[in-house]
PDB file of N, CA and C in Angstrom:
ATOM      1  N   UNK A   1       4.581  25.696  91.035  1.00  0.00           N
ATOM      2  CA  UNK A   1       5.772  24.985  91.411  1.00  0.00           C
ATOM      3  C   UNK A   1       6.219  24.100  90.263  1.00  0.00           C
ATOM      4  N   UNK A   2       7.501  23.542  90.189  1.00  0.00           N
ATOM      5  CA  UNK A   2       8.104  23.021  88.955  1.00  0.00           C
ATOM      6  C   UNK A   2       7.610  21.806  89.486  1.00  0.00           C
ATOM      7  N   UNK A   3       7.857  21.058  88.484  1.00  0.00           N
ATOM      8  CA  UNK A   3       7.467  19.050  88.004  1.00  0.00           C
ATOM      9  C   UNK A   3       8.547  18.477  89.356  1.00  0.00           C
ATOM     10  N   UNK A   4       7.966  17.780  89.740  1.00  0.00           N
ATOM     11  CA  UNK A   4       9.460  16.862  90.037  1.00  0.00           C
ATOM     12  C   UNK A   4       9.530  15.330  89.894  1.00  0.00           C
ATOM     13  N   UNK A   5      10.927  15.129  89.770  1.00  0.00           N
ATOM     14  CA  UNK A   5      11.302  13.896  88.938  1.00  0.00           C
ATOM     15  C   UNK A   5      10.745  13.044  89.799  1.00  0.00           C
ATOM     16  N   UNK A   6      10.056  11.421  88.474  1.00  0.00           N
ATOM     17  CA  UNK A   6       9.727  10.733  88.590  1.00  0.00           C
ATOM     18  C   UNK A   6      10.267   9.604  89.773  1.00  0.00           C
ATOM     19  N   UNK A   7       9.692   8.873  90.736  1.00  0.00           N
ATOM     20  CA  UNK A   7      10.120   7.864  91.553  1.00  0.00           C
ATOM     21  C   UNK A   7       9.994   6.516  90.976  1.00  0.00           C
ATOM     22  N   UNK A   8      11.106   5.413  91.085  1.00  0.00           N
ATOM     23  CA  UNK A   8      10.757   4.581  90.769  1.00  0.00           C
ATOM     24  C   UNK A   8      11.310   3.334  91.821  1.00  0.00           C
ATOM     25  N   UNK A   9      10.283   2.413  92.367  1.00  0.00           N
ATOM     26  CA  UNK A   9      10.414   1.448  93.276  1.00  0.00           C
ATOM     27  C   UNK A   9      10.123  -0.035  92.806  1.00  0.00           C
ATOM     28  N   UNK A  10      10.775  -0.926  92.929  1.00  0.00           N
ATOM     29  CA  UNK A  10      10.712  -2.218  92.557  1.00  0.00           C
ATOM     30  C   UNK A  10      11.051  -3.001  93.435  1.00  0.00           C
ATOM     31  N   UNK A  11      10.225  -3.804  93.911  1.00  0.00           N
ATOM     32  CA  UNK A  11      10.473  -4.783  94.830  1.00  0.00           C
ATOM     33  C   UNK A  11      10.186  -5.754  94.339  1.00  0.00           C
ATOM     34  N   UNK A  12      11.189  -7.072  94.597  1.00  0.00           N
ATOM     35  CA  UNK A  12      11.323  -8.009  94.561  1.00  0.00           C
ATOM     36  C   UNK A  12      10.683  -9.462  94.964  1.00  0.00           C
ATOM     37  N   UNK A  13       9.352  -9.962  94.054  1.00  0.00           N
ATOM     38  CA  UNK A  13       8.247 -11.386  94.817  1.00  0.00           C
ATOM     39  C   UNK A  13       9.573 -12.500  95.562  1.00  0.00           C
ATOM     40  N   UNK A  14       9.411 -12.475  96.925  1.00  0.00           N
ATOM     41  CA  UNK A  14       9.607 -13.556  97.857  1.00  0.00           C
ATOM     42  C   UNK A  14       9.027 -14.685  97.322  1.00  0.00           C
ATOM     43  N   UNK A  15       9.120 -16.111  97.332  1.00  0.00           N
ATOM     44  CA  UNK A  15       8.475 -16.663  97.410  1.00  0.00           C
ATOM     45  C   UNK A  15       7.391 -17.182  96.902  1.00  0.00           C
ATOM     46  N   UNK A  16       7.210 -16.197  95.987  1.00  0.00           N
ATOM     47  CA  UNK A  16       5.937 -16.418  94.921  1.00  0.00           C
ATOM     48  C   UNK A  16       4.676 -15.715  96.000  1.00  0.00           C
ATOM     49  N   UNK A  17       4.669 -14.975  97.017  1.00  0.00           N
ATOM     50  CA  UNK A  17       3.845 -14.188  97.556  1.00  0.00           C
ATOM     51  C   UNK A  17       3.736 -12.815  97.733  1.00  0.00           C
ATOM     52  N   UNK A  18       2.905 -11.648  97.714  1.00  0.00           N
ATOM     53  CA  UNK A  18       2.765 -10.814  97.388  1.00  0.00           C
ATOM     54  C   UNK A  18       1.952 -10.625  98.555  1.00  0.00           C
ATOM     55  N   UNK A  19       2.910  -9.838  99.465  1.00  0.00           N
ATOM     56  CA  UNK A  19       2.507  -8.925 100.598  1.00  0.00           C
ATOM     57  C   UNK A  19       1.611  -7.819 101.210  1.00  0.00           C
ATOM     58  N   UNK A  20       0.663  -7.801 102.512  1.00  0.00           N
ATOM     59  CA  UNK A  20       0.062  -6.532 102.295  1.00  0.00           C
ATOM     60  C   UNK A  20       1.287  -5.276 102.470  1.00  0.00           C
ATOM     61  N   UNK A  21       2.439  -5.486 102.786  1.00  0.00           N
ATOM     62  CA  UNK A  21       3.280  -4.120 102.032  1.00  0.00           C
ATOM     63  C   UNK A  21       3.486  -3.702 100.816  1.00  0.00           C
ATOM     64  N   UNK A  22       3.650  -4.450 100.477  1.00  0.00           N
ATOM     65  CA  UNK A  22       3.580  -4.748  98.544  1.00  0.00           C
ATOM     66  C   UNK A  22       2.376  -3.902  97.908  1.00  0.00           C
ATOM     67  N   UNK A  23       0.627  -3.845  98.400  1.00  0.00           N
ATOM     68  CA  UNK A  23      -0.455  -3.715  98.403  1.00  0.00           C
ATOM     69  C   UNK A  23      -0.092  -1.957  98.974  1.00  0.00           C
ATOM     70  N   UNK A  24       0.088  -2.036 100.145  1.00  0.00           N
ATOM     71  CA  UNK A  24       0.171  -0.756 100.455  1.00  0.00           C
ATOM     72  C   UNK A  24       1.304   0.013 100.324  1.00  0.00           C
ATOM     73  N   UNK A  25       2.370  -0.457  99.756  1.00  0.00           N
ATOM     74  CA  UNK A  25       3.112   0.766  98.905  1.00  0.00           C
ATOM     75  C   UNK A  25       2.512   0.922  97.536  1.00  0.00           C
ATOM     76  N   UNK A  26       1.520   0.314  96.379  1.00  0.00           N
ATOM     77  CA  UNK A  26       1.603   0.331  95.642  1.00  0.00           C
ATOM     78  C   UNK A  26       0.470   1.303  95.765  1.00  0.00           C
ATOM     79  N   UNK A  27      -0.899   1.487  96.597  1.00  0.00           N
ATOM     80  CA  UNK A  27      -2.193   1.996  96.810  1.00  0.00           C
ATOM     81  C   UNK A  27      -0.981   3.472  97.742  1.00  0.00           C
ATOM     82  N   UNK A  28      -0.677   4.000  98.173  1.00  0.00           N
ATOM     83  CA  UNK A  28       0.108   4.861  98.811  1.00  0.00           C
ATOM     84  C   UNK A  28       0.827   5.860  97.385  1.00  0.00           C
ATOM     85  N   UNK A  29       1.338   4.238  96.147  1.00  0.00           N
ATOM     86  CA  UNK A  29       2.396   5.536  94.868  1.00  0.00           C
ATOM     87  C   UNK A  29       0.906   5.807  94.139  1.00  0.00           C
ATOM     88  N   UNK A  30      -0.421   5.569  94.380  1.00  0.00           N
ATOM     89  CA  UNK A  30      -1.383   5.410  93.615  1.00  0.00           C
ATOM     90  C   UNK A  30      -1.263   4.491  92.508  1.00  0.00           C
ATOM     91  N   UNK A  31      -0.583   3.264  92.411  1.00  0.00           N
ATOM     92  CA  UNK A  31      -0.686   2.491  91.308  1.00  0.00           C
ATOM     93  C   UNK A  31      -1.645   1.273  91.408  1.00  0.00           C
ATOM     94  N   UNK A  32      -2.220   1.580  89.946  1.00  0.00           N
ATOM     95  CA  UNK A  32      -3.466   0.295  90.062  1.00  0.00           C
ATOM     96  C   UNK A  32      -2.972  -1.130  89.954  1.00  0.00           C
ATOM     97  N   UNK A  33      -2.945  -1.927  91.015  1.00  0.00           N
ATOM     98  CA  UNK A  33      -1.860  -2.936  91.083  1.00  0.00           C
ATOM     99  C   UNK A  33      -2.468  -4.655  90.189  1.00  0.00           C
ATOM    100  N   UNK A  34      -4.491  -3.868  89.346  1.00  0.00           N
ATOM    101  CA  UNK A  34      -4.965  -4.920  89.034  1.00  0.00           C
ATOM    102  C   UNK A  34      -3.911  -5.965  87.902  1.00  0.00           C
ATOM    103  N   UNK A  35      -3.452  -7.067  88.776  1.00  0.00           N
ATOM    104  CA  UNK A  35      -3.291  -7.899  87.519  1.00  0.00           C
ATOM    105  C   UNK A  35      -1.431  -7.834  87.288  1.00  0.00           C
ATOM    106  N   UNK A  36      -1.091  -7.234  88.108  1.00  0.00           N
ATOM    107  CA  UNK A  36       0.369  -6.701  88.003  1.00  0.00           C
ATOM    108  C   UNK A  36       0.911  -6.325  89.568  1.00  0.00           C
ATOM    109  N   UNK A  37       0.658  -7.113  90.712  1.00  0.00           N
ATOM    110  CA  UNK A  37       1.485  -7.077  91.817  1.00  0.00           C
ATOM    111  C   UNK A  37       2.508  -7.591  92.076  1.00  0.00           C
ATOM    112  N   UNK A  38       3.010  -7.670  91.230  1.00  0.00           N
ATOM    113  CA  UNK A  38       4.596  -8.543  91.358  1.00  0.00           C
ATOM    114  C   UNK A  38       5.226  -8.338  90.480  1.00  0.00           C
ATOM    115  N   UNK A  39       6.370  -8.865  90.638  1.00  0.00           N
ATOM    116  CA  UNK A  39       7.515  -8.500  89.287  1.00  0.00           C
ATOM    117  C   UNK A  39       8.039 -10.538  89.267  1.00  0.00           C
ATOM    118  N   UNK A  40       7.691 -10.688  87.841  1.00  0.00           N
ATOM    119  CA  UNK A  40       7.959 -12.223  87.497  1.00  0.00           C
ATOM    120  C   UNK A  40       9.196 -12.546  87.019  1.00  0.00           C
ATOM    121  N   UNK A  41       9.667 -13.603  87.580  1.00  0.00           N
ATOM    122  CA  UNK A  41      11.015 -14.078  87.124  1.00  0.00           C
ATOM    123  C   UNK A  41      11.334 -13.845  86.091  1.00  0.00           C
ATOM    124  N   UNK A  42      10.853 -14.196  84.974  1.00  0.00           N
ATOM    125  CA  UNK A  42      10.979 -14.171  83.132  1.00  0.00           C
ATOM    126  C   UNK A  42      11.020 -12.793  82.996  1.00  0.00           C
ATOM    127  N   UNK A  43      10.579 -11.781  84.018  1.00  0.00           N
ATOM    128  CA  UNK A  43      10.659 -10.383  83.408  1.00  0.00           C
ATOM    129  C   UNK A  43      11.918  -9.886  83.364  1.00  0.00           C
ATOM    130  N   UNK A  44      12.969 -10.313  84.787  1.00  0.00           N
ATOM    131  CA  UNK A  44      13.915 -10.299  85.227  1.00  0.00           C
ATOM    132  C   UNK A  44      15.341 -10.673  84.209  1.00  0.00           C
ATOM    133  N   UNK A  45      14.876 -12.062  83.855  1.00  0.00           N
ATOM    134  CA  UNK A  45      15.554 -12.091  83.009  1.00  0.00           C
ATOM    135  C   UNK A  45      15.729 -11.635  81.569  1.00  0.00           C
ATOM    136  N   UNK A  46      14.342 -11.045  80.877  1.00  0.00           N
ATOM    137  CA  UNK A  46      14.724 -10.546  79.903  1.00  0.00           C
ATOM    138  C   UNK A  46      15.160  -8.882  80.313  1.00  0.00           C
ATOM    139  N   UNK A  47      15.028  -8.572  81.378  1.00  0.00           N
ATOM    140  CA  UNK A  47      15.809  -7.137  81.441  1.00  0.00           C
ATOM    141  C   UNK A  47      16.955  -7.613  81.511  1.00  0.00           C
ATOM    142  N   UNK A  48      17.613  -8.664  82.038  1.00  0.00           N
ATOM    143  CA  UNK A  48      19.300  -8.671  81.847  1.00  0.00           C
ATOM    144  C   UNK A  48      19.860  -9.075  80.400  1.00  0.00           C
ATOM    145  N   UNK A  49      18.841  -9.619  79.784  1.00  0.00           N
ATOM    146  CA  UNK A  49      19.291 -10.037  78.285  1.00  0.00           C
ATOM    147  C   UNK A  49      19.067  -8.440  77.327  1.00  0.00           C
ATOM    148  N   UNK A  50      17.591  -7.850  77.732  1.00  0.00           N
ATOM    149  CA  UNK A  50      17.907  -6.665  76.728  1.00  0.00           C
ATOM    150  C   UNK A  50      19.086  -5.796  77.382  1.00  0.00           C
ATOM    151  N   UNK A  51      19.591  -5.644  78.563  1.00  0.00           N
ATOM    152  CA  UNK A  51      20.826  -4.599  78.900  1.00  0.00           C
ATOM    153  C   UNK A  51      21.900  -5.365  78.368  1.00  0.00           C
ATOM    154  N   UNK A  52      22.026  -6.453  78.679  1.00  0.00           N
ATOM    155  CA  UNK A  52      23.473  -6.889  77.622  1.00  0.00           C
ATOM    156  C   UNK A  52      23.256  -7.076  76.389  1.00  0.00           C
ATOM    157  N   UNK A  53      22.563  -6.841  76.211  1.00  0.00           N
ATOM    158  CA  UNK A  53      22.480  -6.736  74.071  1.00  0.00           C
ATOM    159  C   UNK A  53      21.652  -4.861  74.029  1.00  0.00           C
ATOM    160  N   UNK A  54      21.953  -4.218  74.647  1.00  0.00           N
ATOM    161  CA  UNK A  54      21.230  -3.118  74.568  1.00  0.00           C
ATOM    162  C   UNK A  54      21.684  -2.203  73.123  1.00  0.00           C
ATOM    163  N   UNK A  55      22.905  -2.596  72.819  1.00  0.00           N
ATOM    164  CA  UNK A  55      23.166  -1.725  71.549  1.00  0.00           C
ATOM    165  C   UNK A  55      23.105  -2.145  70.302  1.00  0.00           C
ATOM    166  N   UNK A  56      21.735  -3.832  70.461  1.00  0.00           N
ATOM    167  CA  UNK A  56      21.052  -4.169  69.334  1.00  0.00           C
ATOM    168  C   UNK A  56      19.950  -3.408  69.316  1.00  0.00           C
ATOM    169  N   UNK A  57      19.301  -2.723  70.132  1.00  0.00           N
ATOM    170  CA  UNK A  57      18.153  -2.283  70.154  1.00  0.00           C
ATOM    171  C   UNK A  57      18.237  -0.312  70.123  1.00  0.00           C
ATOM    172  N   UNK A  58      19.454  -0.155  69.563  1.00  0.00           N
ATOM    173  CA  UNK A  58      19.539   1.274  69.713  1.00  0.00           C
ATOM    174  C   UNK A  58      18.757   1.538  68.280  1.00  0.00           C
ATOM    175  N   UNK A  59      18.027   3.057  68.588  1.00  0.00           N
ATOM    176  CA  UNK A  59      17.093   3.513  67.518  1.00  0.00           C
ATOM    177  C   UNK A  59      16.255   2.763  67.174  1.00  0.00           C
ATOM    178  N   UNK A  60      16.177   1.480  67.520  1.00  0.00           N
ATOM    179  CA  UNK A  60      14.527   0.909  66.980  1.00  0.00           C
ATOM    180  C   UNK A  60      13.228   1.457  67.874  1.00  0.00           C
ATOM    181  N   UNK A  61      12.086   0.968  67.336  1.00  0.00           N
ATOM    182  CA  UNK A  61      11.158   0.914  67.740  1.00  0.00           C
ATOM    183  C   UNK A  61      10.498  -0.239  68.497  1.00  0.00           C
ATOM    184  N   UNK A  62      10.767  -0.736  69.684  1.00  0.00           N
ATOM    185  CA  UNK A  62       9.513  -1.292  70.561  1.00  0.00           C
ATOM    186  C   UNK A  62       8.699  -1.086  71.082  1.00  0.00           C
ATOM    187  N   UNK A  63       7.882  -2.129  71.671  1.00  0.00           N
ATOM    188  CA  UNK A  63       6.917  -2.051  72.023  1.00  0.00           C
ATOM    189  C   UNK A  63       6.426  -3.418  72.945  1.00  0.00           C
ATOM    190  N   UNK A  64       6.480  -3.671  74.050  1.00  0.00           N
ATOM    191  CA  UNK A  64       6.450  -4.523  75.243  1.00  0.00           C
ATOM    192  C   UNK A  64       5.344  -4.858  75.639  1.00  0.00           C
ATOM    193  N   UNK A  65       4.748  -6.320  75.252  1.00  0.00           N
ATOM    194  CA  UNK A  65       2.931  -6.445  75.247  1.00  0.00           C
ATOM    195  C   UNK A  65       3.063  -7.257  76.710  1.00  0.00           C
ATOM    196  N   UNK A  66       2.066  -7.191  77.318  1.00  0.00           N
ATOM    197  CA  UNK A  66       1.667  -8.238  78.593  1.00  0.00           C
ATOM    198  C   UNK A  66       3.005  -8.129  79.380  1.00  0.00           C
ATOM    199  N   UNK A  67       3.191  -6.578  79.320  1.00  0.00           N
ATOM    200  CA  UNK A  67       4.401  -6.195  80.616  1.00  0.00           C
ATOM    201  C   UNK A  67       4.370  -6.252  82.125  1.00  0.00           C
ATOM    202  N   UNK A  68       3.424  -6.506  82.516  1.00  0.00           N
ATOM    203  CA  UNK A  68       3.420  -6.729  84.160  1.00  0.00           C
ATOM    204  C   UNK A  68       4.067  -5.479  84.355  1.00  0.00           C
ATOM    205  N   UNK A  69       4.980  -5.352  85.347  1.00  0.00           N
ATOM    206  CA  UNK A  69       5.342  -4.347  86.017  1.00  0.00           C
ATOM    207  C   UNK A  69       6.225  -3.540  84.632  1.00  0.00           C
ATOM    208  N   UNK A  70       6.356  -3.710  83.795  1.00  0.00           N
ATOM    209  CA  UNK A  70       7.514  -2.994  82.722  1.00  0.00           C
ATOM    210  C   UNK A  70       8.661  -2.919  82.782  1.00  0.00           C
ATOM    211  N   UNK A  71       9.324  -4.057  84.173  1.00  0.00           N
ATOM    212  CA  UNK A  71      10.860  -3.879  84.329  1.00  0.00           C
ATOM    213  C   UNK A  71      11.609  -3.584  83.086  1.00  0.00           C
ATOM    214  N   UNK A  72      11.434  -4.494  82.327  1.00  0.00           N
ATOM    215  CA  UNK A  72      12.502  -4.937  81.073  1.00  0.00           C
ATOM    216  C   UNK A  72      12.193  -3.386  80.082  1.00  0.00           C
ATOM    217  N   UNK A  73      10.831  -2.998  79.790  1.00  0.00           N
ATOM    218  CA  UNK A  73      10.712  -2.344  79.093  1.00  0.00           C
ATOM    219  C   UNK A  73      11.772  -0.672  79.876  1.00  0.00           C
ATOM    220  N   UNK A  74      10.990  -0.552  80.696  1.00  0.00           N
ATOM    221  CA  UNK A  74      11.623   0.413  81.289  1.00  0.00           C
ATOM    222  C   UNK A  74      13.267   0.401  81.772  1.00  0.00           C
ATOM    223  N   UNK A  75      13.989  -0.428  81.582  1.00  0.00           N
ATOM    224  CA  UNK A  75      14.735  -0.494  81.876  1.00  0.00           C
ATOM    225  C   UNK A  75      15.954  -0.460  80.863  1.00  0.00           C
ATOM    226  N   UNK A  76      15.088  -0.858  79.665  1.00  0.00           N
ATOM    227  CA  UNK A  76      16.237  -0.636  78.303  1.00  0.00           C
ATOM    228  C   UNK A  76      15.589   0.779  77.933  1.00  0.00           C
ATOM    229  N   UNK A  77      14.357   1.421  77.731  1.00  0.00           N
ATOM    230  CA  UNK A  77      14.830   2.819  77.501  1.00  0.00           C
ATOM    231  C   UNK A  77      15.198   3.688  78.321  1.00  0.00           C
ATOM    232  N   UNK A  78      16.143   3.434  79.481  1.00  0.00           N
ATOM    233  CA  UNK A  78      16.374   4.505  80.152  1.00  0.00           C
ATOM    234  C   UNK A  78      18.303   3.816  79.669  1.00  0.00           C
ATOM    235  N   UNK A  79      18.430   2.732  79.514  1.00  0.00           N
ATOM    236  CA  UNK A  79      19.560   2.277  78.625  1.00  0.00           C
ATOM    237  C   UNK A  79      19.863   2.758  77.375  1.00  0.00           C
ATOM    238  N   UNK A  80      19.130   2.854  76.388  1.00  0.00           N
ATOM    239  CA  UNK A  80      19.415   3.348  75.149  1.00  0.00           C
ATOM    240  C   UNK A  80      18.402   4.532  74.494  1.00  0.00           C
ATOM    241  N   UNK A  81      18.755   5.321  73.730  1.00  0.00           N
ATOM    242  CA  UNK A  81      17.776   6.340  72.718  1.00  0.00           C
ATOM    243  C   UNK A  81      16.921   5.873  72.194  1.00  0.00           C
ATOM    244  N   UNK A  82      16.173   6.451  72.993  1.00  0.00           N
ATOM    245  CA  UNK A  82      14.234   5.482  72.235  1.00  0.00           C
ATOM    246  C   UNK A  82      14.041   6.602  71.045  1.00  0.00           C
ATOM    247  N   UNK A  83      13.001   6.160  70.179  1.00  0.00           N
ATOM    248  CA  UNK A  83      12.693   6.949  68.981  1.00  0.00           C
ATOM    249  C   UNK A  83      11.486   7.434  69.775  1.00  0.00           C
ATOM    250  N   UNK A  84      10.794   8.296  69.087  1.00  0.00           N
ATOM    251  CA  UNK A  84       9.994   9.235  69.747  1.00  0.00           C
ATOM    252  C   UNK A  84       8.671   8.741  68.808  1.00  0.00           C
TER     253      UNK A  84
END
């Protein structure tokens, strides 16, 4: 059978708490949630700063250290032509 396309779910920390739904959608997509159950404010905002400056970052090379969930990262290369 062919591949099929990737899912991607992001939910949003309430409160600064992290839910057993949160827990069991993440154990359900099989993701290891050690250390990364939430998505942090500061991540948030640098995904809206790299999408509005996204066509400073066309053709470079990054690389996104102590990404937690990878919003920002993932979210500008599906924005611009990543180098390979």
């Amino acid at each position: 059978q062919g591949a099929t396309a990737a899912e991607v779910s992001v939910r949003q920390r309430v409160g600064g708490k992290v839910t057993i739904k949160d827990m069991e959608e993440a154990r359900k997509s099989g993701v290891d949630t050690t250390g990364t159950v939430c998505l942090w404010p500061a991540e948030e905002v640098m995904a809206q700063y790299l999408l509005a400056h996204a066509e400073e970052w066309e053709g470079k090379n990054l690389i996104e250290l102590g990404a937690g969930v990878g919003l920002a990262g993932l979210a500008l290369a599906a924005r611009v032509q990543a180098n390979a």
